[in-house]
Protein backbone atom coordinates (compact mmCIF):
# COMPACT_ATOMS: atom_id res chain seq x y z
CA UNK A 1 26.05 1.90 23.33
CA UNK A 2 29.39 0.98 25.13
CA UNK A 3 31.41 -0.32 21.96
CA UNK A 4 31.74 0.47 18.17
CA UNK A 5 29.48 -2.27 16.48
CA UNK A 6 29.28 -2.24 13.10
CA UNK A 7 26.49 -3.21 10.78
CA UNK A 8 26.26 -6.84 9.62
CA UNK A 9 26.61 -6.72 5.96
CA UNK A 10 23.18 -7.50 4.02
CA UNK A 11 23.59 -10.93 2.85
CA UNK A 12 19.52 -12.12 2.71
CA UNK A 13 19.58 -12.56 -1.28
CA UNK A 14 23.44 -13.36 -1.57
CA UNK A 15 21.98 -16.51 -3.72
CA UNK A 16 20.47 -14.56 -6.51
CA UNK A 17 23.04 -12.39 -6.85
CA UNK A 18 26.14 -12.51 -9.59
CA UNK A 19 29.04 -14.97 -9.00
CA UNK A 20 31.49 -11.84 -8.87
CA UNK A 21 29.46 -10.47 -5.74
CA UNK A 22 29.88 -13.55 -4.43
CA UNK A 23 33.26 -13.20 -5.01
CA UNK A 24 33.44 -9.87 -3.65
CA UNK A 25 31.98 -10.82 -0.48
CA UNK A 26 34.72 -14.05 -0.42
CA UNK A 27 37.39 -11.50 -0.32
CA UNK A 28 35.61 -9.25 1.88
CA UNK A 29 35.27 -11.77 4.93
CA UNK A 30 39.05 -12.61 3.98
CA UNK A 31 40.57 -9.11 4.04
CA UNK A 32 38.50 -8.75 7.43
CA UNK A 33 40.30 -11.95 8.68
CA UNK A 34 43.93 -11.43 7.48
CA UNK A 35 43.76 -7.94 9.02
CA UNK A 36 42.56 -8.80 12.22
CA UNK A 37 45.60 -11.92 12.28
CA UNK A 38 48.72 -9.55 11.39
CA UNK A 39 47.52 -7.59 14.12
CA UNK A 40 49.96 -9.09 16.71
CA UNK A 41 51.32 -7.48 20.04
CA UNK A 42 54.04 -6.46 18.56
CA UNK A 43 52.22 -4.74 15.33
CA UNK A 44 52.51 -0.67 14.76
CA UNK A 45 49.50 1.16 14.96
CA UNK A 46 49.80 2.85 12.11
CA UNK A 47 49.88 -0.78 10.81
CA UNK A 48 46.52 -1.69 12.76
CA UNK A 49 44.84 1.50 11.30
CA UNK A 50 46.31 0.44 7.98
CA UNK A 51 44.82 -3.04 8.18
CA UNK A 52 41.31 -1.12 9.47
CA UNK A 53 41.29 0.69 6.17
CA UNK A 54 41.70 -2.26 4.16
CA UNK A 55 38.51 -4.12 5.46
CA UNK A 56 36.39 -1.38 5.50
CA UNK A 57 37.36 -0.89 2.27
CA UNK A 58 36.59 -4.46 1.11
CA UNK A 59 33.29 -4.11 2.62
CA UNK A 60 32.20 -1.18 0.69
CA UNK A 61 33.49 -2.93 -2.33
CA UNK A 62 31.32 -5.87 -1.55
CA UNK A 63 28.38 -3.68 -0.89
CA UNK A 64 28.74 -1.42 -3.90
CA UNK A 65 28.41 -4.73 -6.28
CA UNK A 66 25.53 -6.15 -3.81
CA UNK A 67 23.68 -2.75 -4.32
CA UNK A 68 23.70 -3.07 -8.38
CA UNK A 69 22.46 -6.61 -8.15
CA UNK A 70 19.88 -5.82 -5.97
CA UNK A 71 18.49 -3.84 -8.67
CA UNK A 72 18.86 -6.79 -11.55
CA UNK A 73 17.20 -9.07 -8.74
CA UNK A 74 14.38 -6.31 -8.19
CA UNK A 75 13.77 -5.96 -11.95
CA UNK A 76 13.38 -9.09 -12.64
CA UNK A 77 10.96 -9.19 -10.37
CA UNK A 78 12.55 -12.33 -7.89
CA UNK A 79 11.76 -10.26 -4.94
CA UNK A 80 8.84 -8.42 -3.55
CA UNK A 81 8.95 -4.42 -4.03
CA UNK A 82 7.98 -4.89 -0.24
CA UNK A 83 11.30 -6.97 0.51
CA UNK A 84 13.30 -4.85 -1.53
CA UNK A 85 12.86 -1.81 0.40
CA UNK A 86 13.39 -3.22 3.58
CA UNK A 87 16.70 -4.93 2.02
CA UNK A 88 17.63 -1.61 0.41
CA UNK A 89 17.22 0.05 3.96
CA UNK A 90 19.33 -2.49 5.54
CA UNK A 91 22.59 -1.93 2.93
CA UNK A 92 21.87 2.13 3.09
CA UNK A 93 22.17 2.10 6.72
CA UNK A 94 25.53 -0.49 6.33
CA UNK A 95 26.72 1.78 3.94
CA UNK A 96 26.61 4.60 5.58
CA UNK A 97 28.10 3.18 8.93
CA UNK A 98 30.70 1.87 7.05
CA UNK A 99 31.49 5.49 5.01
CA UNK A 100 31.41 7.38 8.14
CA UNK A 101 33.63 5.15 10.13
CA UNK A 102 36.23 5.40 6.41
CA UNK A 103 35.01 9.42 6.61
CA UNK A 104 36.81 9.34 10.91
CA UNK A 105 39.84 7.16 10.36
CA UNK A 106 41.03 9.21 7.43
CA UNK A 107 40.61 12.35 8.43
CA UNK A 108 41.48 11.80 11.97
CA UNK A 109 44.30 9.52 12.13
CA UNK A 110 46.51 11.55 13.63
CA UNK A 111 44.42 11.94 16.87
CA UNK A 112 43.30 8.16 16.78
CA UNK A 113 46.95 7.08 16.29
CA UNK A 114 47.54 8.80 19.51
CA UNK A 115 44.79 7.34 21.53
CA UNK A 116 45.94 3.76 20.66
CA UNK A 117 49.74 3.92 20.80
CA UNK A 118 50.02 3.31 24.91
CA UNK A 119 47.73 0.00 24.41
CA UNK A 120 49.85 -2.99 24.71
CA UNK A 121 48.29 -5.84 23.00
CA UNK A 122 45.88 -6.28 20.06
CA UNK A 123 43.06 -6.66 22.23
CA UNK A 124 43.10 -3.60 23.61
CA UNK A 125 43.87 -1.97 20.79
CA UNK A 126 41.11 -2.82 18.99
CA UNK A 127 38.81 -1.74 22.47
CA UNK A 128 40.98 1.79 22.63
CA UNK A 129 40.14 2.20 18.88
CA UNK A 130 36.07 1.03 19.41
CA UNK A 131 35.58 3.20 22.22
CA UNK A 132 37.45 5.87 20.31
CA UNK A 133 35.77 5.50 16.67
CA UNK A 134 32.61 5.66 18.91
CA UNK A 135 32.95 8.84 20.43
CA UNK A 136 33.93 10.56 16.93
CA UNK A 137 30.71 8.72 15.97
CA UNK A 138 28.62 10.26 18.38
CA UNK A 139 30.05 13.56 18.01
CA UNK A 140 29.57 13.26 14.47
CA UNK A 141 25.70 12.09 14.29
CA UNK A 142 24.39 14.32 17.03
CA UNK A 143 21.73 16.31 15.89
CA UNK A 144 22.49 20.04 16.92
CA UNK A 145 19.65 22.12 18.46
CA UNK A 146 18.47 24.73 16.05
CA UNK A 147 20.04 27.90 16.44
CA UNK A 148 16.77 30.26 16.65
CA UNK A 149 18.56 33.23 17.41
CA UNK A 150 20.49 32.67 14.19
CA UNK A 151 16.83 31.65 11.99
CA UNK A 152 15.14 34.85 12.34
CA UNK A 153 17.63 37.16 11.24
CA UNK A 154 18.31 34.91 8.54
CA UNK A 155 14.62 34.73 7.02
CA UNK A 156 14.70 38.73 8.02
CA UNK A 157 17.31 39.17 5.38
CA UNK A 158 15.87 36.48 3.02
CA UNK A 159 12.44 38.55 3.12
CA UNK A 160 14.63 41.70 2.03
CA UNK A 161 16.38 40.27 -0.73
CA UNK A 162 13.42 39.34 -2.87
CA UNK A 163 11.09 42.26 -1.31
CA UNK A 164 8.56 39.67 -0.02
CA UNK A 165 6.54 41.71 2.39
CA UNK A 166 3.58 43.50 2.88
CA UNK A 167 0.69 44.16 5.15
CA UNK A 168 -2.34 42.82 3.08
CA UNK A 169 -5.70 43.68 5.13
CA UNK A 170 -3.87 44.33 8.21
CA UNK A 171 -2.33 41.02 7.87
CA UNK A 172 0.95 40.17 7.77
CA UNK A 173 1.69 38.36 4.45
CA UNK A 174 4.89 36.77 2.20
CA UNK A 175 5.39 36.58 -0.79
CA UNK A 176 6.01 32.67 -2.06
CA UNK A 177 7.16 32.62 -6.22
CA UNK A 178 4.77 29.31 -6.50
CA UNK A 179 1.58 30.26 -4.23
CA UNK A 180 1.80 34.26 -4.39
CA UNK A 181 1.14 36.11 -1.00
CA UNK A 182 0.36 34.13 1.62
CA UNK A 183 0.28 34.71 5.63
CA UNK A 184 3.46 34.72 7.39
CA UNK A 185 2.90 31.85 9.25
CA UNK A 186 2.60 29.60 6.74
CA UNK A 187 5.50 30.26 4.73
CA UNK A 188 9.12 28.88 5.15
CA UNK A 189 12.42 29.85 4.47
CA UNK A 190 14.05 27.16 2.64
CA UNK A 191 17.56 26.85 2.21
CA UNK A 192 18.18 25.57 -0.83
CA UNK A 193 21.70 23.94 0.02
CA UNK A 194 20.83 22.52 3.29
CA UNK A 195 22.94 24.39 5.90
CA UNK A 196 23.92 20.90 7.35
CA UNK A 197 26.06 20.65 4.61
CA UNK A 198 28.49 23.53 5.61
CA UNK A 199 31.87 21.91 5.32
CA UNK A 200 35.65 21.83 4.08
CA UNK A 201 34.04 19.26 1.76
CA UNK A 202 31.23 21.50 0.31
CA UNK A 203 33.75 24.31 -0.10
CA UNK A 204 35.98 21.88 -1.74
CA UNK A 205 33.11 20.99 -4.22
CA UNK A 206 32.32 24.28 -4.67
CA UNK A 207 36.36 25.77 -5.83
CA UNK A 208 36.39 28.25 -2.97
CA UNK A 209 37.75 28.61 0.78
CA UNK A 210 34.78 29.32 2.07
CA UNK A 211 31.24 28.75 1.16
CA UNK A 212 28.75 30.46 3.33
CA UNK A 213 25.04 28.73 2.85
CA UNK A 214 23.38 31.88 5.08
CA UNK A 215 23.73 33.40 1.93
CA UNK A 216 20.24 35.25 0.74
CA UNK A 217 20.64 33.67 -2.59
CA UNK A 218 20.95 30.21 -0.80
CA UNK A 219 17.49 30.81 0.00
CA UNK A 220 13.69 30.85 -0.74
CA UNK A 221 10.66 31.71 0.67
CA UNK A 222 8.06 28.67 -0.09
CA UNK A 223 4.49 27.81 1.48
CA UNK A 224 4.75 24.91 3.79
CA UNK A 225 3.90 22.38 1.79
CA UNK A 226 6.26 23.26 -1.08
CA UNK A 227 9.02 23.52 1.68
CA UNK A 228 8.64 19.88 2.20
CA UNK A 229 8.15 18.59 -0.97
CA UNK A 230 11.04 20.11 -2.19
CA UNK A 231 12.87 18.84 1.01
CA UNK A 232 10.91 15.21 0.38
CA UNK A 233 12.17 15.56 -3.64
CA UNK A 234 9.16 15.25 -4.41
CA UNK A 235 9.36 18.43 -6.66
CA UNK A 236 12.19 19.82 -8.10
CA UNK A 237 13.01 23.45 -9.58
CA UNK A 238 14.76 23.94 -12.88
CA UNK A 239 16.11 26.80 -15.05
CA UNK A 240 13.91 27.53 -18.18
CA UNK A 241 16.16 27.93 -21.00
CA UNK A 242 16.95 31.63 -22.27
CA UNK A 243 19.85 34.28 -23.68
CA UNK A 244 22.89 34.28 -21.58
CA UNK A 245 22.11 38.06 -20.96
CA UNK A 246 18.90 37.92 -19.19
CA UNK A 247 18.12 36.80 -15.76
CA UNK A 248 17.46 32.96 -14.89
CA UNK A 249 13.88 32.21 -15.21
CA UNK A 250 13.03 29.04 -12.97
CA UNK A 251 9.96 26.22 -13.02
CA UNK A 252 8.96 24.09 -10.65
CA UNK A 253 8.54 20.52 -11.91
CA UNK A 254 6.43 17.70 -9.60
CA UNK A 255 8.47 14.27 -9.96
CA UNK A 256 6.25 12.34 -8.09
CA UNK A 257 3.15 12.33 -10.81
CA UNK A 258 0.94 10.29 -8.19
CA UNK A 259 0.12 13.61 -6.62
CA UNK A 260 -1.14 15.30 -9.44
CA UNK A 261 -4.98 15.40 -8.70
CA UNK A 262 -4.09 15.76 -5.08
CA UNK A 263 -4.21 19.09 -2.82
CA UNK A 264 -1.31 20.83 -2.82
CA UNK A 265 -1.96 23.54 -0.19
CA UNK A 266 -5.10 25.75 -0.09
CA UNK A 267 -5.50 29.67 -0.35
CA UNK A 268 -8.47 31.70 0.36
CA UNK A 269 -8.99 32.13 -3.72
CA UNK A 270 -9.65 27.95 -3.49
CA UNK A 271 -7.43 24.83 -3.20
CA UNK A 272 -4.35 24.48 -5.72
CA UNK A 273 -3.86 20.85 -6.79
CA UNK A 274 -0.36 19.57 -7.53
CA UNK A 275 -1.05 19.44 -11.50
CA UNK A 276 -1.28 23.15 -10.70
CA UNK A 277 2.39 23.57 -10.06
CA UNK A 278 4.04 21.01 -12.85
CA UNK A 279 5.63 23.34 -14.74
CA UNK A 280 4.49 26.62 -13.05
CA UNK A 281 7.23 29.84 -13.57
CA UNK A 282 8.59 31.21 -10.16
CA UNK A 283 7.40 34.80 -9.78
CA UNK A 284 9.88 37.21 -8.20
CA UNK A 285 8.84 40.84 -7.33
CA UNK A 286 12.53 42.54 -7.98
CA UNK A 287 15.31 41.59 -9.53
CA UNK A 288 17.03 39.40 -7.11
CA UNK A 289 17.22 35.55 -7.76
CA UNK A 290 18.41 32.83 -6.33
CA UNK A 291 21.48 31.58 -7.01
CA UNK A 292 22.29 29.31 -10.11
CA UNK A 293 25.01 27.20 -8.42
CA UNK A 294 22.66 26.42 -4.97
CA UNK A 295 19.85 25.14 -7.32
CA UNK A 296 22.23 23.57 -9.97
CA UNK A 297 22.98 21.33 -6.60
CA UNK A 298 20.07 20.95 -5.01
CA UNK A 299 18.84 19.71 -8.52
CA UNK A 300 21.65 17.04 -8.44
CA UNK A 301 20.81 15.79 -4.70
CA UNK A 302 17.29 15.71 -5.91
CA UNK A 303 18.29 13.59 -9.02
CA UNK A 304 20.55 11.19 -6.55
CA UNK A 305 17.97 10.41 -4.20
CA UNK A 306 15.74 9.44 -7.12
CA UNK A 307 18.34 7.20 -8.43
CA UNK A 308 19.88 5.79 -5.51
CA UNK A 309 16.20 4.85 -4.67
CA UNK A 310 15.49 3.06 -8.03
CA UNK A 311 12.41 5.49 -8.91
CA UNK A 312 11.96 6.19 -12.64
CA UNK A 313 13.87 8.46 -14.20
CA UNK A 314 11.68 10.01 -16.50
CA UNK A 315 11.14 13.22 -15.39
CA UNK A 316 14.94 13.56 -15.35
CA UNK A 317 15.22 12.78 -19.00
CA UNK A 318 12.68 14.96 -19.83
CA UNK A 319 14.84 17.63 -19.29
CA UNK A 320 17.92 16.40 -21.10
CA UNK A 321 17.64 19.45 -24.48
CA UNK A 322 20.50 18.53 -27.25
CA UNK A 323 22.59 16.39 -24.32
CA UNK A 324 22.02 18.93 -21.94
CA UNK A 325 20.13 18.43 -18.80
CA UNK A 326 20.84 21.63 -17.23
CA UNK A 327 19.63 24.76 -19.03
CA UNK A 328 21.83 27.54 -17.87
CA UNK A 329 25.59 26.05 -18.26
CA UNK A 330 28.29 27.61 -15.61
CA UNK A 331 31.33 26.34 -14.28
CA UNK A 332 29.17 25.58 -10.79
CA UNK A 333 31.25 22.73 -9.12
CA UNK A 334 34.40 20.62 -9.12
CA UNK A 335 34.10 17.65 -11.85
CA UNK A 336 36.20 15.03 -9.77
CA UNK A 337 34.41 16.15 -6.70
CA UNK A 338 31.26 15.70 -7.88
CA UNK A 339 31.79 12.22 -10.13
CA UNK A 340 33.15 10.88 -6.92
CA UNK A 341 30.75 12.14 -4.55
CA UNK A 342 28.02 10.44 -6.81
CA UNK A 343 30.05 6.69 -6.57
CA UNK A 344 29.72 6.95 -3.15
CA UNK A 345 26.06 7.70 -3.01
CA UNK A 346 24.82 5.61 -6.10
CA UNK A 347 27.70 3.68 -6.47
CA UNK A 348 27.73 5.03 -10.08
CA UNK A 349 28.84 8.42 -12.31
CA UNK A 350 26.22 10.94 -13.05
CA UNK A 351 25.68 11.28 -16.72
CA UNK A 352 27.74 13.66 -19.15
CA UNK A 353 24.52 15.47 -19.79
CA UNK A 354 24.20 16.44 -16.45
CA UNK A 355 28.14 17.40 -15.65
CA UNK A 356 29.33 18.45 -18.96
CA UNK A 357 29.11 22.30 -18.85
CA UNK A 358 28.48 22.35 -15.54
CA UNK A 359 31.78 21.56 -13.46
CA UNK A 360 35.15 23.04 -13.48
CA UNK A 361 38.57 21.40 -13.04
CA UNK A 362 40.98 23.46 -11.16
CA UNK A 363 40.57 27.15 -9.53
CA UNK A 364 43.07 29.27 -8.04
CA UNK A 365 41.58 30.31 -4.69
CA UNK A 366 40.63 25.84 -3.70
CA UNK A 367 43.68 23.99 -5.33
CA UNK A 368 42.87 20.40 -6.04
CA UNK A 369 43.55 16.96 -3.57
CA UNK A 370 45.43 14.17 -4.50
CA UNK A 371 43.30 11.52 -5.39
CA UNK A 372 43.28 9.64 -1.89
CA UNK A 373 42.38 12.99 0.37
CA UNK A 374 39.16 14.01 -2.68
CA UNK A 375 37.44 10.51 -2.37
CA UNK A 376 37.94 10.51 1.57
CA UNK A 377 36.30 14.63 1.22
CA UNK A 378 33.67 12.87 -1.13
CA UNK A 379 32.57 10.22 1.02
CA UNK A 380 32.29 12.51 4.10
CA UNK A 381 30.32 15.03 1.86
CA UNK A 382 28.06 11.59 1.14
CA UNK A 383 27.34 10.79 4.36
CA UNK A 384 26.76 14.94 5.42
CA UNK A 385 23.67 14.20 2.61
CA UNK A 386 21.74 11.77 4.23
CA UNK A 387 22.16 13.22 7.25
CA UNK A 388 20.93 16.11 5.97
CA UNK A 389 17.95 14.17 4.10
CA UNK A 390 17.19 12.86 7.60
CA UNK A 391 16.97 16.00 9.56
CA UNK A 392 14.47 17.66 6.81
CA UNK A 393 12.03 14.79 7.33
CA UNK A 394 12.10 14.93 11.22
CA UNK A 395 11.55 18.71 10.70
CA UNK A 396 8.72 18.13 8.54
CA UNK A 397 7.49 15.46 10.35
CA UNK A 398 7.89 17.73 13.21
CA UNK A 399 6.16 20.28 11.88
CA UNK A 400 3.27 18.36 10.89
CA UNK A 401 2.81 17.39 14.20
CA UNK A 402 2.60 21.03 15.59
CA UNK A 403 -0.22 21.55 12.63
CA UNK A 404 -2.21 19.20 14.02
């Protein structure tokens, strides 16, 4: 790829959709057009980033108001499910493209300003700044090798935390809260917080100046196949409600109900089915848990995929006890943070009963943004997400190609 080429915006079903994303889309292509004709020789280039800002911008506006019609259009059942998945693809990989070229120019102006200010005209200034944009692109997307040397010690210190060891038969065996003890090999250590995610933007999120996910308690150790499903969000895990005085009990709930006469994973005591887990307690062998606020999160990126997906919702609801969807209440993450992080991934708020008692407004040690530098920290933290949701399936996809 020699130039920055962005993604045509989806446009397939523009003529079922609502007269103000019509509208949107009108003003779109114009922003795009007025930008790129004030853009003269003589123009600044803060003024050309300026102008760069303001159609991107436009064009996430458009596609936020495509994306909710899209569901009206799918609901009423005027397109296939077929053609609305390959349609939703399309605007999730526009989106995204979009978010992470907002996510560069923001946060790296200064630099990018520099590269273009020895360009002449507006032609090359707008090949200085593609060739630029792209690098920062490239840089950004590249998948990183896994650190093994780092893995290991990591799972070493995992296994001590919760005491999840023991030579069974002369076998080497761990200890999984779901399955029980099962052979080493087959067991994973799970971060629950993705460590993809380690960022200025997840610190921000969380109130603190640093937020280390090689934390023990940002960990646990599942059998394979829970490992992916919970990667896949395909199960989640949830507090079960108690005193404020006693340790977090957790259950593991299966969202996608399809599975439930299907095998889960098999142990020498017989096959376990998915019905099996729905609402099985995590055993622990000590005291030591894992962490409220790296569940509390992985719970909400669970629940976003879901929605952003258009799946049903029920299983969510379920949980929602006297408008509260969240059983053990804590001041976990940043309110604004969070509300905006979820706009730019469902292009919509989460609901009170999620957030209420579980965010925080303001803490000491992480002061908070103006309003302009949070949603640019947002949308990066957005785009982090499906990156992140895109390296677990090539790692399990990865994985299930060295089981077979």
């Amino acid at each position: 790829m020699s130039s920055l080429k962005r993604p045509r915006a989806p446009s397939r079903y523009s003529s079922l959709m609502s007269g103000k994303t019509r509208k949107n889309r009108r003003r779109s292509q114009a922003r795009s057009g007025s930008g790129a004709s004030t853009l003269t020789s003589n123009s600044m280039v803060s003024d050309f980033i300026d102008a760069k800002i303001g159609q991107i911008d436009g064009e996430l506006e458009y596609l936020e108001q495509y994306q909710q019609d899209l569901e009206y259009v799918r609901a009423s059942r005027k397109i296939s499910e077929r053609d609305y998945e390959a349609e939703f693809d399309s605007l999730e990989d526009t989106t995204t493209a979009l978010q992470r070229e907002m996510v560069i120019v923001k946060r790296q102006r200064k630099t990018l300003e520099e590269d273009l200010t020895e360009k002449p005209d507006r032609q090359q200034i707008e090949e200085a700044y593609a060739a630029s944009v792209l690098q920062r692109f490239l840089a950004a997307t590249a998948k990183q090798p896994k650190q093994k040397s780092l893995i290991k010690p990591f799972r070493a210190n995992v296994e001590e935390y919760y005491g999840a060891v023991a030579m069974i038969n002369e076998i080497r065996k761990v200890h999984c809260p779901l399955a029980g003890w099962v052979a080493s090999d087959d067991v994973k250590c799970a971060h629950i917080v993705p460590r993809i995610l380690t960022s200025d933007e997840l610190s921000h999120l969380y109130g603190v100046g640093d937020l280390p996910l090689t934390d023990p308690k940002n960990a646990l150790l599942l059998h394979k196949r829970l490992e992916e499903a919970l990667d896949a969000a395909r199960i989640a895990i949830v507090p079960i409600p108690g005193t404020a005085n006693e340790a977090t009990r957790w259950r593991s709930i299966v969202i996608d109900k399809t599975l439930s006469k299907k095998e889960a994973y098999s142990l020498s005591q017989g096959v376990v089915k998915w019905k099996d887990i729905d609402g099985k307690e995590l055993i622990f062998l000590n005291e030591n848990r894992p962490a409220r606020r790296y569940l509390y999160f992985r719970y909400i990126m669970t629940y976003m995929s879901h929605k952003k997906q258009g799946t049903s919702m029920e299983w969510a609801e379920k949980l929602d006890d006297k408008g509260r969807m969240w059983a053990t209440p804590g001041p976990y993450l940043r309110r604004s943070m969070l509300q905006n992080l979820a706009r730019f991934v469902l292009h919509d708020f989460l609901p009170e009963a999620l957030v209420e008692d579980n965010t925080f407004t303001e803490t000491p040690s992480c002061p908070s943004r103006d309003k302009d530098a949070e949603e640019t920290l947002a949308m990066s933290l957005a785009v982090r997400i499906k990156d992140a949701e895109k390296e677990e399936k090539d790692e399990d996809e990865e994985d299930d190609d060295e089981d077979d």
